[in-house]
Protein backbone atom coordinates (compact mmCIF):
# COMPACT_ATOMS: atom_id res chain seq x y z
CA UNK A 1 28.20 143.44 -57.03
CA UNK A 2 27.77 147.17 -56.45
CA UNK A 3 26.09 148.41 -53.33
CA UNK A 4 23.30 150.83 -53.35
CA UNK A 5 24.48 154.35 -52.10
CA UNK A 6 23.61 156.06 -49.04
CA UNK A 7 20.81 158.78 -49.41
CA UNK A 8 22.25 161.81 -50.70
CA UNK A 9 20.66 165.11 -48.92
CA UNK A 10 18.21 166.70 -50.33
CA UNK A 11 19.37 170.51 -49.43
CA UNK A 12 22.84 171.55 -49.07
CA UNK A 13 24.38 169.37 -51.52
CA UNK A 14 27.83 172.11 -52.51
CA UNK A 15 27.76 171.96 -48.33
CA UNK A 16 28.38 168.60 -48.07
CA UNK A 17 31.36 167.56 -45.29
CA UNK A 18 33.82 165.22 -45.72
CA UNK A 19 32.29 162.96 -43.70
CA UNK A 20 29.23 162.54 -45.75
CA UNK A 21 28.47 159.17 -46.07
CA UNK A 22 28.18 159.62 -49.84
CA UNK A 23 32.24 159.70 -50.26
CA UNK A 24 32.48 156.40 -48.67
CA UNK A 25 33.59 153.67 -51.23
CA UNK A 26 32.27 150.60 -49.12
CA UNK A 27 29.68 150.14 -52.67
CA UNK A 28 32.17 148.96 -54.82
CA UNK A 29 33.28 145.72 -52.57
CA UNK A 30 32.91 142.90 -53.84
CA UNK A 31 32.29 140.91 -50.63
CA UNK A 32 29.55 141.69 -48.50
CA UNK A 33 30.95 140.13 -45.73
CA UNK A 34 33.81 142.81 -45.44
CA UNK A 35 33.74 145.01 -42.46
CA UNK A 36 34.52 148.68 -43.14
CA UNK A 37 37.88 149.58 -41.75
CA UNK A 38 37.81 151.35 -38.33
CA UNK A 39 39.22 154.43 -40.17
CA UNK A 40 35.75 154.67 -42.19
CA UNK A 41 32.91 153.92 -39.51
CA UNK A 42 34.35 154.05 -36.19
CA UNK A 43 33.83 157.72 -34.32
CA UNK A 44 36.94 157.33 -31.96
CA UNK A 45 39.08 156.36 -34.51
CA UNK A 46 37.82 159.40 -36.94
CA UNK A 47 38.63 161.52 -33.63
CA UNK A 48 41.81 159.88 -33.31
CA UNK A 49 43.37 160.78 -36.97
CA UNK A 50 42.28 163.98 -36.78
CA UNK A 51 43.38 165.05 -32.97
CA UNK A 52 47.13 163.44 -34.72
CA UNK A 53 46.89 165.66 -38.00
CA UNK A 54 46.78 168.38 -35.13
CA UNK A 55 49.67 167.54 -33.19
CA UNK A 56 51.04 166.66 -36.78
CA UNK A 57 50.60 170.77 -37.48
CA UNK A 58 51.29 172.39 -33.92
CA UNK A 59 54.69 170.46 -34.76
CA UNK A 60 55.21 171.66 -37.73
CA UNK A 61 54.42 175.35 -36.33
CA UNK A 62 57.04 174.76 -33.76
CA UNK A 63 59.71 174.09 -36.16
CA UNK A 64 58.75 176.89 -38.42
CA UNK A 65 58.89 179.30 -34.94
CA UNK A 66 61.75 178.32 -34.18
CA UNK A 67 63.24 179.03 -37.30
CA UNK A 68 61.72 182.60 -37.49
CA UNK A 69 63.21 182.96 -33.81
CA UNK A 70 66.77 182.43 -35.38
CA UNK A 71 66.27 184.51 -37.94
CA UNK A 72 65.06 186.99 -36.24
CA UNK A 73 67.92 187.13 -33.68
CA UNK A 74 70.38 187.03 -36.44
CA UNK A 75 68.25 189.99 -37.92
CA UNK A 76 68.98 191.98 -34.47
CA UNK A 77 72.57 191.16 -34.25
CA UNK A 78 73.44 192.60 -37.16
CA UNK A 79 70.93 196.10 -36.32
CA UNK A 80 72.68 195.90 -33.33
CA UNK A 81 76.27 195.46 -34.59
CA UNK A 82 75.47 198.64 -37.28
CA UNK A 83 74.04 200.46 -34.70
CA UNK A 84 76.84 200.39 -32.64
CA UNK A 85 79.05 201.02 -35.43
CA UNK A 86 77.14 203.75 -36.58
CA UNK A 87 77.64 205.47 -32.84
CA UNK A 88 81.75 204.89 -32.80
CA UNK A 89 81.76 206.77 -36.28
């Protein structure tokens, strides 16, 4: 059994988010007793995976800091160590 889909908007359709009920694949189950998972129809849970793919990205932005912060300190040691060079020739 296929389920009917949800109305598709009228206006707007190359706009449409990713929450638009029209990407949700509850049509194609094949029991109608089936609940949607939390993940599809539940607002705090939507909130939830997104608000973790954040902290998921501010991590990954600390790690890639971090690693420009070495490399640029090993970047200014060696100006450093050529400039000083540079002055005792």
């Amino acid at each position: 059994r296929i389920r009917p889909l949800a109305p598709l908007p009228t206006t707007g359709i190359w706009n449409l988010d990713v929450d638009n009920p029209c990407w949700d694949d509850l049509r194609l189950d094949l029991d109608d007793e089936d609940e949607a998972a939390p993940w599809m129809v539940d607002p705090k849970v939507r909130r939830a995976i997104r608000a973790l793919l954040v902290v998921d990205r501010c991590e990954e932005e600390d790690t890639r800091l971090h690693h420009e912060e070495a490399n640029l300190l090993q970047w200014f040691g060696e100006e450093w160590t050529a400039v000083q060079q540079a002055f005792k020739d």
